[in-house]
Protein backbone atom coordinates (compact mmCIF):
# COMPACT_ATOMS: atom_id res chain seq x y z
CA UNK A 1 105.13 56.50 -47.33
CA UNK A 2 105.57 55.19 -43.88
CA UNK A 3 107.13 57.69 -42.04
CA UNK A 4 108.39 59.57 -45.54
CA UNK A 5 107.47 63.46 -45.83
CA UNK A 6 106.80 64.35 -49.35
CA UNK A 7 107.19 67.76 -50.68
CA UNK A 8 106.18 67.88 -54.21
CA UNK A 9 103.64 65.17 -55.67
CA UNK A 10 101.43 64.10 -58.61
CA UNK A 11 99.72 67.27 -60.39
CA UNK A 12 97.78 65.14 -63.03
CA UNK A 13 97.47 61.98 -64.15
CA UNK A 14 95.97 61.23 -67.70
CA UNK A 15 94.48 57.83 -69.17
CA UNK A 16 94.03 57.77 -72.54
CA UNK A 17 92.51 55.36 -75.56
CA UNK A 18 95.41 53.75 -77.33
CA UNK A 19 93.35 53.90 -80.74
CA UNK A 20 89.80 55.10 -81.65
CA UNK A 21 88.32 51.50 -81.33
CA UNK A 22 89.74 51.10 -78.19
CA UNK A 23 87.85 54.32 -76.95
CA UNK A 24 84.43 54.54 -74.62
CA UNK A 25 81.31 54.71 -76.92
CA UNK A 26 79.50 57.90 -75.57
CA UNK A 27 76.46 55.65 -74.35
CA UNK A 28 78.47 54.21 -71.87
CA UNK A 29 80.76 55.35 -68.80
CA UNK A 30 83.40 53.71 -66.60
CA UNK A 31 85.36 53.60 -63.52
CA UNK A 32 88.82 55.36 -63.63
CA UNK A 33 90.78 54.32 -60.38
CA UNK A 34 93.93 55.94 -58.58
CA UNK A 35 95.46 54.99 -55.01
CA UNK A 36 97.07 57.57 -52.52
CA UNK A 37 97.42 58.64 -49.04
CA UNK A 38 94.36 61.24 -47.77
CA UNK A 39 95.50 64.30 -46.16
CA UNK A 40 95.26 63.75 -42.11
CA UNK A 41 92.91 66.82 -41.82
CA UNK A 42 89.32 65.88 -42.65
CA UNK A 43 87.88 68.15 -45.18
CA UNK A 44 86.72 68.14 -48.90
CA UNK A 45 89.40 66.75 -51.71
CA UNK A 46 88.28 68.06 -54.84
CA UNK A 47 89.65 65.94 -58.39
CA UNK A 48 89.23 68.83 -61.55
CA UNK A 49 89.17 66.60 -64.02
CA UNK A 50 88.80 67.26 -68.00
CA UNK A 51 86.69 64.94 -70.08
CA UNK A 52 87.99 65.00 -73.76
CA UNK A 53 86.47 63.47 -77.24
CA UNK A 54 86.58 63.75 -81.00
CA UNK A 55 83.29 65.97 -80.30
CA UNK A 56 85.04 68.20 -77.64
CA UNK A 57 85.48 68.68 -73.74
CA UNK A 58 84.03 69.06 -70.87
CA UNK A 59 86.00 70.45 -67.99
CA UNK A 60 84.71 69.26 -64.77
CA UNK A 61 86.57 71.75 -62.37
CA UNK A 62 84.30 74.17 -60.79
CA UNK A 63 84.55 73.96 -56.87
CA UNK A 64 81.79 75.65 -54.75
CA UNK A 65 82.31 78.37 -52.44
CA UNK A 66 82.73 78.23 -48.82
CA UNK A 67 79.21 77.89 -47.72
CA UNK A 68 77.44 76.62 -51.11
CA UNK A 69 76.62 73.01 -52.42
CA UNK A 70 78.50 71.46 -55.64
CA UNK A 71 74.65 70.93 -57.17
CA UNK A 72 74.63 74.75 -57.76
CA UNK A 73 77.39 74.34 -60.40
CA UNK A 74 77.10 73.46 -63.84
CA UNK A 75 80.47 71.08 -64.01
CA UNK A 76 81.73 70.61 -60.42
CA UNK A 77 84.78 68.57 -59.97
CA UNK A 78 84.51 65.51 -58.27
CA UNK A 79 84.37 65.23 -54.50
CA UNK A 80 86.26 63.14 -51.77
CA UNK A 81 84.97 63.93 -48.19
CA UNK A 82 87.97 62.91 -46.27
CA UNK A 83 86.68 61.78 -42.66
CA UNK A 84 88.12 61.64 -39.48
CA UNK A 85 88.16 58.16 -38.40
CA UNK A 86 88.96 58.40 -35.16
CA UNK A 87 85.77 60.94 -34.74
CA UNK A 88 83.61 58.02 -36.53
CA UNK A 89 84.49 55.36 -34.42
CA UNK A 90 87.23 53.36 -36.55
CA UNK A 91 90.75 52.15 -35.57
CA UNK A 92 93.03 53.88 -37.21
CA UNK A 93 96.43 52.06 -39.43
């Protein structure tokens, strides 16, 4: 990154249970983790994500309208507020 302008990047990014035992038990959850660079315009980064097991799918990808709140939907995707720093006091990198 550093100074490199990207044109294209990742679309999707999958992790998946190498065999059945190795799968979550639907009692539990866990923490899936990515690293990136934030856009440098504040704003709303919204992850669609699709949750998939031998029982079916959920997809998690609805994204509220300008003006309405993602706990009106049914299966919103999940949110990243992206904040200015600089407006919220920090030093920036």
């Amino acid at each position: 990154m550093h100074g490199t302008k990207f044109t294209e990047g990742v679309l999707e990014i999958s992790w998946t249970a190498k065999t059945a035992a190795d799968a979550l038990p639907d009692a539990f959850y866990d923490e899936f983790v990515l690293r990136g660079t934030t856009p440098k315009t504040p704003g709303p980064l919204w992850f669609k994500v699709v949750q998939t097991c031998e029982n079916g799918s959920t997809a998690w990808v609805e994204v509220p309208a300008h003006g309405t709140h993602a706990h009106d939907l049914k299966a919103p995707a999940a949110l990243l507020d992206v904040i200015d720093v600089q407006a919220a006091g920090e030093h920036a990198h």
